[in-house]
N, C-alpha and C. Protein backbone atom coordinates (compact mmCIF):
# COMPACT_ATOMS: atom_id res chain seq x y z
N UNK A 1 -10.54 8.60 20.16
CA UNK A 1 -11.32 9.13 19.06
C UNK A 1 -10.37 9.53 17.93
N UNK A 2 -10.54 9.23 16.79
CA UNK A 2 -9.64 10.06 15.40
C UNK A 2 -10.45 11.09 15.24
N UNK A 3 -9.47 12.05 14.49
CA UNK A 3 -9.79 12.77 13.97
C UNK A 3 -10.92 13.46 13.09
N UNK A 4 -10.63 12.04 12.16
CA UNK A 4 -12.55 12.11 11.31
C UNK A 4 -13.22 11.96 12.20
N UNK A 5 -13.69 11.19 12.99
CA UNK A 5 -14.89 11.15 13.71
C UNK A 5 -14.92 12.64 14.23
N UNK A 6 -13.95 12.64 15.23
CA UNK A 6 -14.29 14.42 15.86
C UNK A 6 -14.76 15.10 14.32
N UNK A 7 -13.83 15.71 13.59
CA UNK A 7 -14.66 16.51 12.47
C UNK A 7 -16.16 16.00 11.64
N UNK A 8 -16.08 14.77 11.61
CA UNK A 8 -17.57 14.06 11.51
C UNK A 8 -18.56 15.16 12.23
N UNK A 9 -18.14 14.40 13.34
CA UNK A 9 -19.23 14.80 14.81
C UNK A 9 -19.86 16.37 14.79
N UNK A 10 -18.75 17.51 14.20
CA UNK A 10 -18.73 18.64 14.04
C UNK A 10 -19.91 18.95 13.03
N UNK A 11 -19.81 18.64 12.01
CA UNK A 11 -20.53 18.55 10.83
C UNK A 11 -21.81 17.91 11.13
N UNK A 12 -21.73 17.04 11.97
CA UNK A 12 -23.12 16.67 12.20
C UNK A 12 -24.30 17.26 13.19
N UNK A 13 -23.33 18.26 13.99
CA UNK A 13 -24.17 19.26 14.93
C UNK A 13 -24.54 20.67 14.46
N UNK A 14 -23.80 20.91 13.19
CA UNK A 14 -23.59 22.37 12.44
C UNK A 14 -24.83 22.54 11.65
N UNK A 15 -24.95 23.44 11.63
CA UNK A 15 -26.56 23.73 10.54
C UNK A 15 -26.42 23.70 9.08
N UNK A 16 -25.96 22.17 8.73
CA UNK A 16 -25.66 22.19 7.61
C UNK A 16 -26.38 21.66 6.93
N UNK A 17 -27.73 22.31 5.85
CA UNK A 17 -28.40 21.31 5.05
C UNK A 17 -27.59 19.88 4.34
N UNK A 18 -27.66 18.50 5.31
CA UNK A 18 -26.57 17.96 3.98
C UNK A 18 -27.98 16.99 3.46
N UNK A 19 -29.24 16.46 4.31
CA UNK A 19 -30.31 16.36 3.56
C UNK A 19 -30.19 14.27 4.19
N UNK A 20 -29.10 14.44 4.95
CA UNK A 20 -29.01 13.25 6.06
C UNK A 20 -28.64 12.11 4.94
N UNK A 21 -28.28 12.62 3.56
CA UNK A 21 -27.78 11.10 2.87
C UNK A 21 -26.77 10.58 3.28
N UNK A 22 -26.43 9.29 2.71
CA UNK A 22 -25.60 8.39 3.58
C UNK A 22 -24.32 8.70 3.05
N UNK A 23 -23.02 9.30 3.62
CA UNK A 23 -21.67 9.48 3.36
C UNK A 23 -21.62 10.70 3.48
N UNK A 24 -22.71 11.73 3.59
CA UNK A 24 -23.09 12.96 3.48
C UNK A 24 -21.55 13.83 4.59
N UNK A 25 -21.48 13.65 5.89
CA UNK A 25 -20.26 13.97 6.24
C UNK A 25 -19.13 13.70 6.16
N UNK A 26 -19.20 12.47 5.54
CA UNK A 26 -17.56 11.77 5.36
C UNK A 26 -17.34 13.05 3.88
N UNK A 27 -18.29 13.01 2.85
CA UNK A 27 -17.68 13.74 1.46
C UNK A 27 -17.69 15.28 2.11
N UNK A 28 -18.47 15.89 2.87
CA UNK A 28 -17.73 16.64 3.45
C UNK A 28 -16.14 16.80 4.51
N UNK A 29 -16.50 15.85 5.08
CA UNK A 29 -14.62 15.91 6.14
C UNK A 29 -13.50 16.29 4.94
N UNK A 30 -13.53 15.26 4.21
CA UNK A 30 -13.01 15.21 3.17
C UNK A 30 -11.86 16.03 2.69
N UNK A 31 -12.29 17.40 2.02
CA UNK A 31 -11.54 18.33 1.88
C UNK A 31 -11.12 18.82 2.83
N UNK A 32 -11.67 19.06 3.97
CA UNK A 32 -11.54 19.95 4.93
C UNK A 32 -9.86 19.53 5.35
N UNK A 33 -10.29 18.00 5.93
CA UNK A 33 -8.97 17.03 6.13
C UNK A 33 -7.93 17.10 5.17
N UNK A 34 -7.92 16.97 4.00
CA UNK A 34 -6.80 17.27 3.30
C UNK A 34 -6.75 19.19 3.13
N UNK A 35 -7.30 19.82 3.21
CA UNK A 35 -6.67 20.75 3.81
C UNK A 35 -5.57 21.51 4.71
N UNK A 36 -5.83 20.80 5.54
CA UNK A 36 -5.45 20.67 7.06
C UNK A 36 -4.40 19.84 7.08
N UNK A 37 -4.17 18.86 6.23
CA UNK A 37 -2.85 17.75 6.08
C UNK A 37 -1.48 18.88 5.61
N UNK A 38 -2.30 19.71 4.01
CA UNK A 38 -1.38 20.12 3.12
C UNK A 38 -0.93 21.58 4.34
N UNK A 39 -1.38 22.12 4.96
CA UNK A 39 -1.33 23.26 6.11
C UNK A 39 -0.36 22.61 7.09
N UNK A 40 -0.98 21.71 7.74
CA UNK A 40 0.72 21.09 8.60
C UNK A 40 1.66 20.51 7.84
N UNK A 41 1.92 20.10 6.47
CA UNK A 41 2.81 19.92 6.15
C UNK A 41 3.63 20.75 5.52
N UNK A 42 3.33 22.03 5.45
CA UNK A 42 4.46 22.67 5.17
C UNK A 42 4.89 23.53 6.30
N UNK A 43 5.06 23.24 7.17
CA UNK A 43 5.21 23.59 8.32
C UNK A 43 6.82 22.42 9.30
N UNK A 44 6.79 21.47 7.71
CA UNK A 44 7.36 20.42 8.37
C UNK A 44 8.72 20.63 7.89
N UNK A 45 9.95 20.98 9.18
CA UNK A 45 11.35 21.56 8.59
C UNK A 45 11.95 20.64 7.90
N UNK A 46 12.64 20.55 6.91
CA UNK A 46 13.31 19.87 5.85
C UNK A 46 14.34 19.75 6.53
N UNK A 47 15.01 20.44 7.33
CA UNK A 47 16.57 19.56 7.50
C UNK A 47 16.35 20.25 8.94
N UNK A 48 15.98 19.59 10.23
CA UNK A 48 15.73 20.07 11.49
C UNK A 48 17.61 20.33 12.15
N UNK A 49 17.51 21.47 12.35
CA UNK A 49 18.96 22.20 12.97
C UNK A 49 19.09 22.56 14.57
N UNK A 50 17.64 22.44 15.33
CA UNK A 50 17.76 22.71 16.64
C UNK A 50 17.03 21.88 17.59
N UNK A 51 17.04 22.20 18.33
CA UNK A 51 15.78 21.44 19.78
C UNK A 51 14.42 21.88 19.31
N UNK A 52 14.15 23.11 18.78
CA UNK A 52 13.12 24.01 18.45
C UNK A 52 11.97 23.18 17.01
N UNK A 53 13.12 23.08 16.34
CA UNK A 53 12.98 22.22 14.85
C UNK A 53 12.56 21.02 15.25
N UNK A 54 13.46 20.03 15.94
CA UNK A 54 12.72 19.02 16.13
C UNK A 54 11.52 18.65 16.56
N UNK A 55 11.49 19.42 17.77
CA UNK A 55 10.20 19.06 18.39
C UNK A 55 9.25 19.72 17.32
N UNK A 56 9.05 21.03 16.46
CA UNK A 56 8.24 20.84 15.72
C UNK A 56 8.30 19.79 14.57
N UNK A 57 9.00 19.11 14.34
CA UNK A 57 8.65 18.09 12.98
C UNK A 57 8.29 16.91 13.95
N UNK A 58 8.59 16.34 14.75
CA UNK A 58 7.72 15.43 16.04
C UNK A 58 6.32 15.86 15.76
N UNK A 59 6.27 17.30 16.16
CA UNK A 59 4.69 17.51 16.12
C UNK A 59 3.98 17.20 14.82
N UNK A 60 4.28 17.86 14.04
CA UNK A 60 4.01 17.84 12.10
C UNK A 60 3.72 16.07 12.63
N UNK A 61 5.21 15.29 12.51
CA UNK A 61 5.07 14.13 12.08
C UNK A 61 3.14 13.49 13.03
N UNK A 62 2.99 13.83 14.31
CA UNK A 62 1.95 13.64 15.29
C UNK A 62 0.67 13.56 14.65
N UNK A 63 0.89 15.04 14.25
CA UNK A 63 -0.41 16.13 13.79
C UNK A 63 -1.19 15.17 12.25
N UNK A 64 -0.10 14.96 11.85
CA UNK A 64 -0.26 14.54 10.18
C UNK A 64 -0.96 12.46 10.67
N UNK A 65 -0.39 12.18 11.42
CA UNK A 65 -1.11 10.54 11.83
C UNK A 65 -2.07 11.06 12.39
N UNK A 66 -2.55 11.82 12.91
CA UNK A 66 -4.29 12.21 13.92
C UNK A 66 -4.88 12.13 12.61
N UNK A 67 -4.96 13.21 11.13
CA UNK A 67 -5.23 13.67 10.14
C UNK A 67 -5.75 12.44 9.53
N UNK A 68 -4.64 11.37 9.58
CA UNK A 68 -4.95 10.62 8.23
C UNK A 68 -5.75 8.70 9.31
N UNK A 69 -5.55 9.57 10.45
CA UNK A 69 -6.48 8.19 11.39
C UNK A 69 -5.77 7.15 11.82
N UNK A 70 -4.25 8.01 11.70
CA UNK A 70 -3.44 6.57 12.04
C UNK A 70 -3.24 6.03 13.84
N UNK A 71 -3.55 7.23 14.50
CA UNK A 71 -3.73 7.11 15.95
C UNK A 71 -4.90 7.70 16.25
N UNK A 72 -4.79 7.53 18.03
CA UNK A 72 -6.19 8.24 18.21
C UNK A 72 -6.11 9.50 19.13
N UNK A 73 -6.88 10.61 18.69
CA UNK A 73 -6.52 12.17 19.41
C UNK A 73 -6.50 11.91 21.01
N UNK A 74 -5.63 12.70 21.48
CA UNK A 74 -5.86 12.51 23.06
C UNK A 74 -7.26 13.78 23.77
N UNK A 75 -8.12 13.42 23.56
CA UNK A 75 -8.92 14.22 23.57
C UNK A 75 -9.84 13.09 25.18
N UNK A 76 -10.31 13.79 26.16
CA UNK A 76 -10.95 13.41 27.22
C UNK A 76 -12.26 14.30 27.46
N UNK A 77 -13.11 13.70 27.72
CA UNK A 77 -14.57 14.27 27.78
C UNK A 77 -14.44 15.52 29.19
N UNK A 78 -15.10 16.49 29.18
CA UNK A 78 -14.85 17.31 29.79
C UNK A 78 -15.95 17.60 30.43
């Protein structure tokens, strides 16, 4: 599953008058998603100095392809 879809999916169970037009959750995800891009990316260390650093800019780098749909979340039905 990506990302949009999960936040899609969210939006589509939420009590949100959107009035069921067509794109109606995508122009919502929207911001939300670039939100959430500009939030993990500054989070992303500029010159990584430890074990600590790296593995967080690994993550950043992870976090930021789920975001923009370039992989798919490891997410399993529960």
């Amino acid at each position: 599953m990506k990302f949009s879809g999960l936040l899609i999916e969210a939006i589509r169970n939420a009590e949100i008058p959107l009035r069921f037009e067509p794109g109606a959750e995508e122009s919502v995800a929207e911001p939300v998603i670039e939100l959430l891009k500009a939030w993990v990316a500054i989070h992303d260390p500029e010159r990584p100095s430890g074990d600590f650093e790296y593995g967080q800019k690994a993550l950043v780098v992870k976090l930021l392809e789920e975001l923009d749909d370039r992989i798919d979340l490891p997410v399993t039905d529960a």
